[in-house]
N, C-alpha and C. Protein backbone atom coordinates (compact mmCIF):
# COMPACT_ATOMS: atom_id res chain seq x y z
N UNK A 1 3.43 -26.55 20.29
CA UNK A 1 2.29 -25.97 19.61
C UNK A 1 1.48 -25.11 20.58
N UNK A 2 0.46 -24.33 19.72
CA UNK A 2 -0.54 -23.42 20.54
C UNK A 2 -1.62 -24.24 20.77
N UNK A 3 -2.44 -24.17 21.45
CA UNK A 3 -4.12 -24.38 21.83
C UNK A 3 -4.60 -23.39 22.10
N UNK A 4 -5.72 -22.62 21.14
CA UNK A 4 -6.82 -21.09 21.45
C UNK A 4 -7.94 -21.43 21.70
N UNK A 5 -8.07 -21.17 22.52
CA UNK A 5 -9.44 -21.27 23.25
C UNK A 5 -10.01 -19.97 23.40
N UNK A 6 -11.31 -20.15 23.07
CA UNK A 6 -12.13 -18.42 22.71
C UNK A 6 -13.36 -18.75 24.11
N UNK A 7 -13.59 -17.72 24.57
CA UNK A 7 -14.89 -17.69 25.47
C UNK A 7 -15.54 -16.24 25.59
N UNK A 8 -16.79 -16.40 26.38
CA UNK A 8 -17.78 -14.77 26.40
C UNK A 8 -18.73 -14.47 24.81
N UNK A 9 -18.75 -15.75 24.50
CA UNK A 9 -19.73 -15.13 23.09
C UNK A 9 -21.13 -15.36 23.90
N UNK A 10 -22.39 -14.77 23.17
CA UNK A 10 -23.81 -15.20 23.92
C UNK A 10 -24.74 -14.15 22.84
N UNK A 11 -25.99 -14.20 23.84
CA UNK A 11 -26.93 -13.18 22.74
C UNK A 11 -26.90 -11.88 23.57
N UNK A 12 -27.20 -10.69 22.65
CA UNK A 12 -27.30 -9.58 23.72
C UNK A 12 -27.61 -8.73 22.72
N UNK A 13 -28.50 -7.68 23.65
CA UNK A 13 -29.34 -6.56 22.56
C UNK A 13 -28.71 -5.58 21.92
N UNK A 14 -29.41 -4.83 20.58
CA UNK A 14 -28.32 -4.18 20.31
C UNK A 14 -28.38 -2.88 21.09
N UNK A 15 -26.98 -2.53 21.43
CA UNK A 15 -26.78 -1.53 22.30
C UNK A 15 -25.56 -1.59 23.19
N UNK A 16 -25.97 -3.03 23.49
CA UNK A 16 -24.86 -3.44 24.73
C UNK A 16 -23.87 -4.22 24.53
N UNK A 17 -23.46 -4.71 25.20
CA UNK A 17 -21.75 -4.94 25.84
C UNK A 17 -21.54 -6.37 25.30
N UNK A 18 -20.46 -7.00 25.10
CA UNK A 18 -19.91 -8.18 25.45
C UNK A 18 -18.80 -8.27 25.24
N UNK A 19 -18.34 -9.34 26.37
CA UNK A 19 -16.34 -8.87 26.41
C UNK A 19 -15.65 -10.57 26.05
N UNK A 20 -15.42 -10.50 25.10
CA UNK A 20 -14.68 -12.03 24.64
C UNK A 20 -13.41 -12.26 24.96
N UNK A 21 -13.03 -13.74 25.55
CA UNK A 21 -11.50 -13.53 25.65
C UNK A 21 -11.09 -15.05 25.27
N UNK A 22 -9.42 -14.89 24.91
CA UNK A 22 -8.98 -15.99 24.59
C UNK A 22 -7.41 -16.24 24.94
N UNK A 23 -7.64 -17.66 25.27
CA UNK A 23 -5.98 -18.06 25.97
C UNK A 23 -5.88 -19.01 25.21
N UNK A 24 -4.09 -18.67 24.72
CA UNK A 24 -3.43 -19.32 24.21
C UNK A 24 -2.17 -20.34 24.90
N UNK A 25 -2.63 -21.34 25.19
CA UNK A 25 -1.54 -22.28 25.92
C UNK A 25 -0.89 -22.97 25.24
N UNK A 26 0.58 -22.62 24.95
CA UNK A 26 1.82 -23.72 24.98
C UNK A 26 1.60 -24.81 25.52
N UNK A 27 1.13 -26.08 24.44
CA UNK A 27 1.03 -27.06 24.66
C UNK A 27 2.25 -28.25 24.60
N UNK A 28 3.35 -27.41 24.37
CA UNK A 28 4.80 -28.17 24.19
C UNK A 28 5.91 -27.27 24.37
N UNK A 29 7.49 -27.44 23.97
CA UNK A 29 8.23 -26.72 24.42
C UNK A 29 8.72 -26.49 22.90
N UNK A 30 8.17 -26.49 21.91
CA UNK A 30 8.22 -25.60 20.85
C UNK A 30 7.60 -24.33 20.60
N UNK A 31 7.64 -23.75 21.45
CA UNK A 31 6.90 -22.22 21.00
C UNK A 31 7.88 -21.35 21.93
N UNK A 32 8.48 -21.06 20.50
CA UNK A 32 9.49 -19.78 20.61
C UNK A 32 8.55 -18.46 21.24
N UNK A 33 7.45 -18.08 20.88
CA UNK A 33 7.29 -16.52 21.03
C UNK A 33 5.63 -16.52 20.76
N UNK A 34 5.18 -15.85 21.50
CA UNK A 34 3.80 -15.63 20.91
C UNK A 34 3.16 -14.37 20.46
N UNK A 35 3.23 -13.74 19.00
CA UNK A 35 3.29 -12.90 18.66
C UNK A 35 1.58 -11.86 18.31
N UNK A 36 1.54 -11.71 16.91
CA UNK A 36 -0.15 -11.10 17.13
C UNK A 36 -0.77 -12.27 17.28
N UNK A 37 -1.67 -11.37 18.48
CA UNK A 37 -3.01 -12.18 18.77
C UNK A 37 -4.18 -10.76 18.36
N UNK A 38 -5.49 -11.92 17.80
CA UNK A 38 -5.91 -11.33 17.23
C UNK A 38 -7.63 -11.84 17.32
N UNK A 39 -8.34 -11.02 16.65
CA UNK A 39 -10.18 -11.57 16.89
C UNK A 39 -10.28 -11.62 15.25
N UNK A 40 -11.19 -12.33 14.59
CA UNK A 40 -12.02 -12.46 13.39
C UNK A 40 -13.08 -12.65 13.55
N UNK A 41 -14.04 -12.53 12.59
CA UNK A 41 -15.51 -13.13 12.53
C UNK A 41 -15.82 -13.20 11.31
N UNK A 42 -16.67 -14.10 11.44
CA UNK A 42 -17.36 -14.89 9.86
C UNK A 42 -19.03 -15.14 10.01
N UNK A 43 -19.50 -14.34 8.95
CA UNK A 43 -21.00 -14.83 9.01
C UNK A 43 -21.22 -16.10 7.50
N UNK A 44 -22.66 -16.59 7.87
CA UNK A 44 -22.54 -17.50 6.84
C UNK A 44 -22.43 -16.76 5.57
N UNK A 45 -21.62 -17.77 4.50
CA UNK A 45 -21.66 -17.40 3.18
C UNK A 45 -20.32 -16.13 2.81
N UNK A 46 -20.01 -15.62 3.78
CA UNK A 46 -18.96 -14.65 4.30
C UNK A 46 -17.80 -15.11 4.15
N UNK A 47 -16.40 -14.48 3.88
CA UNK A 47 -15.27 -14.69 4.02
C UNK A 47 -14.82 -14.13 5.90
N UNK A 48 -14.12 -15.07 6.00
CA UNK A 48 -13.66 -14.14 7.52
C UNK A 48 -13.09 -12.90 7.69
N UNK A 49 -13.01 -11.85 8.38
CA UNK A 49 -12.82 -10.46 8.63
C UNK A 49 -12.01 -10.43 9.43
N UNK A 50 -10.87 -9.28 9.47
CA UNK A 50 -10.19 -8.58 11.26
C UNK A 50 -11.51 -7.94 11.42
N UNK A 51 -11.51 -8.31 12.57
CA UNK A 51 -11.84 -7.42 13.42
C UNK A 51 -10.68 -6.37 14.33
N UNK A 52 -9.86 -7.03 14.98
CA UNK A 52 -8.79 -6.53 15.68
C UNK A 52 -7.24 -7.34 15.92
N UNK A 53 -6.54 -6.63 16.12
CA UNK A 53 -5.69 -7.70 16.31
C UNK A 53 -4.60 -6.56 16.65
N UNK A 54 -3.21 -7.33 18.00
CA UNK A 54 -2.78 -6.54 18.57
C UNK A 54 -1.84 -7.17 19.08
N UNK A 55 0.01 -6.85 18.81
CA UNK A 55 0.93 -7.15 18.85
C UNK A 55 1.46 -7.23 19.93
N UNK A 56 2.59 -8.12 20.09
CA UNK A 56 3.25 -8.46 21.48
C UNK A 56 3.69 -7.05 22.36
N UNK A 57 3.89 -6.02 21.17
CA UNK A 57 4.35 -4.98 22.14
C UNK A 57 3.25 -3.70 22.48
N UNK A 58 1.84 -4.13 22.47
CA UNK A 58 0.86 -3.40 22.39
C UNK A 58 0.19 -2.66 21.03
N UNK A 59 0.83 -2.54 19.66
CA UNK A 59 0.14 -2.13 18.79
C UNK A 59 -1.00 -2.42 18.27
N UNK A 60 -2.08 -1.87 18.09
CA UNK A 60 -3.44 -2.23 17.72
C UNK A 60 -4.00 -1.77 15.93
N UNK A 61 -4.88 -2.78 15.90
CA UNK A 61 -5.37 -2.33 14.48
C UNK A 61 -6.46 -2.90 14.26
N UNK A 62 -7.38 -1.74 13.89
CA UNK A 62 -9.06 -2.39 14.51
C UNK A 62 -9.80 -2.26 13.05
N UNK A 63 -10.18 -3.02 12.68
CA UNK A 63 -11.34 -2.84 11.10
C UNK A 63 -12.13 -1.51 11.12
N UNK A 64 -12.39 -0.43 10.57
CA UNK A 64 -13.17 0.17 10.50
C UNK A 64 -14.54 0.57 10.84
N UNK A 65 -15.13 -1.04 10.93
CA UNK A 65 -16.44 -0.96 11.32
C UNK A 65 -16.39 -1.22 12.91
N UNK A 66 -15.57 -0.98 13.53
CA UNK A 66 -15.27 -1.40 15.08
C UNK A 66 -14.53 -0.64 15.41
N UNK A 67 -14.10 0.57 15.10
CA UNK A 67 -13.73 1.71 15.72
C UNK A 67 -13.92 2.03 16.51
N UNK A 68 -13.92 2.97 17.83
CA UNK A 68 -14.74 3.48 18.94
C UNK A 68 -15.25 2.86 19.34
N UNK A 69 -15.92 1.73 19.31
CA UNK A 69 -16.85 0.52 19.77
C UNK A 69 -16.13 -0.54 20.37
N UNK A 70 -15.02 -1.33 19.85
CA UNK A 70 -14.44 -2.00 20.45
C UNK A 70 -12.94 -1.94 20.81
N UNK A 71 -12.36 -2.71 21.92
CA UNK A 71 -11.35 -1.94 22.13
C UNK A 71 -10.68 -3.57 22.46
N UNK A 72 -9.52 -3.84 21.94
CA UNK A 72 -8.69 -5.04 22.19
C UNK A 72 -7.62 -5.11 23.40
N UNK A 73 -7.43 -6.02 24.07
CA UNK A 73 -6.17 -5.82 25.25
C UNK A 73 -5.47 -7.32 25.26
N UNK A 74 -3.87 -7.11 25.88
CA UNK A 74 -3.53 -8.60 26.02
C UNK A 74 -2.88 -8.69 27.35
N UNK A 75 -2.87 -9.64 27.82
CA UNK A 75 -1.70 -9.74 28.90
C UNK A 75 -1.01 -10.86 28.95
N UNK A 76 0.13 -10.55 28.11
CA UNK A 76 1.10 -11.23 27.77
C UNK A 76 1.76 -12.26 29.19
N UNK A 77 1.36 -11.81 29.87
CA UNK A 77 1.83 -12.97 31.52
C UNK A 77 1.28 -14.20 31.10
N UNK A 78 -0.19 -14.23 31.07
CA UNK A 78 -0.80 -15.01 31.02
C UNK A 78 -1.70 -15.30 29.29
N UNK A 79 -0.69 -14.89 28.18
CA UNK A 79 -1.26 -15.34 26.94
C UNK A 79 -2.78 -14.77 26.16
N UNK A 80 -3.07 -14.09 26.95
CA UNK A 80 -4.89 -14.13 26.67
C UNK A 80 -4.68 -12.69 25.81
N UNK A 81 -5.62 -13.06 25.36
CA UNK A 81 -6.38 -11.60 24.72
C UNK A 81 -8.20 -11.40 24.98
N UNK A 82 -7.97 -10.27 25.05
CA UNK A 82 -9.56 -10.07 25.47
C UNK A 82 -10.28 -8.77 24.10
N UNK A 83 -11.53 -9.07 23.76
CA UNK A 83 -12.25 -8.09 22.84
C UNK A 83 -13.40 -7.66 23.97
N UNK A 84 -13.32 -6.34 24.41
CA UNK A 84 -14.41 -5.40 24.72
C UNK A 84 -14.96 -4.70 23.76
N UNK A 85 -16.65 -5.42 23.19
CA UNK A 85 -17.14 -4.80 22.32
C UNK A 85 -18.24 -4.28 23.29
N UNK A 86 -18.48 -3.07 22.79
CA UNK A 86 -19.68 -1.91 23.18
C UNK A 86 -20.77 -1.35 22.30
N UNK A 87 -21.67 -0.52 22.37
CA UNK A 87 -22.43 -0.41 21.23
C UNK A 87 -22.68 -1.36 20.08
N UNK A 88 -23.05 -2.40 20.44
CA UNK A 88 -22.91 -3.71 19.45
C UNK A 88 -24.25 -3.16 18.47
N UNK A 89 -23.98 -4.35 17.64
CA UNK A 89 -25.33 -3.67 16.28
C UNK A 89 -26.00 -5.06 15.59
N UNK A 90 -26.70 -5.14 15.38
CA UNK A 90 -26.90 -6.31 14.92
C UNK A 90 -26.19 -6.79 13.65
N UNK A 91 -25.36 -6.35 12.58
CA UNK A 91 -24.58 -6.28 11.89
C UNK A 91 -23.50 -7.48 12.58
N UNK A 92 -22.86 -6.70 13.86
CA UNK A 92 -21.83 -7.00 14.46
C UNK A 92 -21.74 -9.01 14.70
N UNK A 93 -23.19 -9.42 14.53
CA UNK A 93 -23.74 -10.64 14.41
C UNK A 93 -22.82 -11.55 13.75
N UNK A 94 -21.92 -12.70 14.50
CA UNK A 94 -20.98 -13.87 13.62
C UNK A 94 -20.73 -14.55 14.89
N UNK A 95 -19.79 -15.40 14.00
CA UNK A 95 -18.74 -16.50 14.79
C UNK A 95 -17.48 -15.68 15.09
N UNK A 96 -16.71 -15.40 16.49
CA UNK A 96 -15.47 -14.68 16.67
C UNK A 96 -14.48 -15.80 16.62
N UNK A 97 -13.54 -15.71 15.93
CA UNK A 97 -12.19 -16.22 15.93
C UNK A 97 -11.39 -15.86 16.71
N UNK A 98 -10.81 -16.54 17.00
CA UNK A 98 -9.31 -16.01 17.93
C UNK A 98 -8.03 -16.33 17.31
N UNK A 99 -7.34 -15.80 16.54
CA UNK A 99 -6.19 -16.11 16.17
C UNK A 99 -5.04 -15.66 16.50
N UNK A 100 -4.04 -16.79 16.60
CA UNK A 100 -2.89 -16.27 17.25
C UNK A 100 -1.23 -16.56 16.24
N UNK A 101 -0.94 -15.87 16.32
CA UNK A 101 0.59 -16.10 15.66
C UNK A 101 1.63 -16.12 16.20
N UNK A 102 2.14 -16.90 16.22
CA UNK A 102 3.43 -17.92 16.80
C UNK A 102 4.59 -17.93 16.50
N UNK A 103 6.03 -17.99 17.00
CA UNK A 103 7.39 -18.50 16.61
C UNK A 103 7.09 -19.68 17.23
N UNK A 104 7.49 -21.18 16.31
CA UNK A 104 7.88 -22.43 17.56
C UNK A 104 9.28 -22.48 17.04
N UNK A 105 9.60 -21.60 16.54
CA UNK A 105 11.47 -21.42 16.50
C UNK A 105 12.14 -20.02 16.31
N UNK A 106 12.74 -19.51 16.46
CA UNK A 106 13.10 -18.29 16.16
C UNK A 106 12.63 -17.45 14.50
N UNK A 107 13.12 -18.98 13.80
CA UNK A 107 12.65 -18.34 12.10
C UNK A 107 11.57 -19.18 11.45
N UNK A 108 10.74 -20.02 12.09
CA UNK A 108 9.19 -20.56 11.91
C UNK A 108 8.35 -19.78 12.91
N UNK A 109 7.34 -19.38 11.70
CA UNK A 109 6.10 -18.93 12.46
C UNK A 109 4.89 -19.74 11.85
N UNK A 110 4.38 -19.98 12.51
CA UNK A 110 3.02 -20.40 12.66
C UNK A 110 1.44 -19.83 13.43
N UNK A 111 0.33 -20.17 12.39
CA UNK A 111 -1.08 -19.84 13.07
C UNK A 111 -1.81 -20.78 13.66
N UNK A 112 -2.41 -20.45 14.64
CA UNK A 112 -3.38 -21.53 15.40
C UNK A 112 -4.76 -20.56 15.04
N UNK A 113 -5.73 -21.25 14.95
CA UNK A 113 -6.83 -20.32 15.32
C UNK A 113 -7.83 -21.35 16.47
N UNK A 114 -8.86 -20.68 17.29
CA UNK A 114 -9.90 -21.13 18.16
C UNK A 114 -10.86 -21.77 17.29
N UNK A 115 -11.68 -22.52 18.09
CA UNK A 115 -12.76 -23.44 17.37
C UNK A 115 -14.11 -21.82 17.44
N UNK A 116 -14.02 -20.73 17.82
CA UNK A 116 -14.59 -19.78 17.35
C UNK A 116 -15.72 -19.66 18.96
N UNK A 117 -16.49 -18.76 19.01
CA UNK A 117 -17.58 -18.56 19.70
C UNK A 117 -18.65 -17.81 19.28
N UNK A 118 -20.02 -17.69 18.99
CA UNK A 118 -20.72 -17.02 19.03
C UNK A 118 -21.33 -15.75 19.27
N UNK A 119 -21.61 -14.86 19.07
CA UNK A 119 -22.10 -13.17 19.33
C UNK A 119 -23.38 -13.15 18.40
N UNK A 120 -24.49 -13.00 19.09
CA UNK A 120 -25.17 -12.75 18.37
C UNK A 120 -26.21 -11.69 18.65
N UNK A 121 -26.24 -10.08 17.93
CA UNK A 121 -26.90 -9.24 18.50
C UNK A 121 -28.29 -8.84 18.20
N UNK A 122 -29.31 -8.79 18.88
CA UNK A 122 -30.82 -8.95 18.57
C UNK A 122 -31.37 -7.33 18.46
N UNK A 123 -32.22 -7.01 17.53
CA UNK A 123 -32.65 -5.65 17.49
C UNK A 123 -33.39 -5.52 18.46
């Protein structure tokens, strides 16, 4: 199985920066492959959103409202994915997910997601 662990959420004004990241550790010797990894967020009362999310072989695909603003990276050595958000807005305000998608066999795939982190941007 996977374990996602999300970190870098906090408060910060709107304008500026915050860079979230998350590692996904093989917690057994069932995990064939670790495929999109990816960010969400959920405000209350909200359904959860992409935000971004970005494939084993570098392809990206960013929600609309995070265009130009944020930019996703992975390094597949070491499992992680990282969200560099910029120009944040108070909008941009939730819980970030980290989700990751998995082979633990060649033809099972499976999702893990993170217990989430915080962003919260102040006018």
């Amino acid at each position: 199985q996977v374990q996602v662990v999300e970190s870098g959420g906090g408060l910060v004004q709107a304008g500026g920066s915050l860079r979230l990241s998350c590692v996904a550790s093989k917690t057994g010797a069932s995990v064939y492959s670790i495929n999109t990894m990816g960010w969400h967020r959920q405000t209350p009362g909200n359904q959860r959103e992409l935000v971004a999310e970005i494939s084993s072989s570098g392809h990206t695909n960013y929600a609309d409202s995070v265009k130009g603003r944020f930019t996703i990276s992975r390094d597949n050595t070491k499992n992680t994915v990282h969200l560099q958000m910029n120009s944040l807005k108070t909008e941009d305000t939730a819980v970030y997910y980290c989700r990751v998608h998995y082979n633990s066999t060649p033809i099972v795939s499976r999702v893990e997601w993170g217990r989430g982190t915080e962003v919260t941007v102040s006018s």
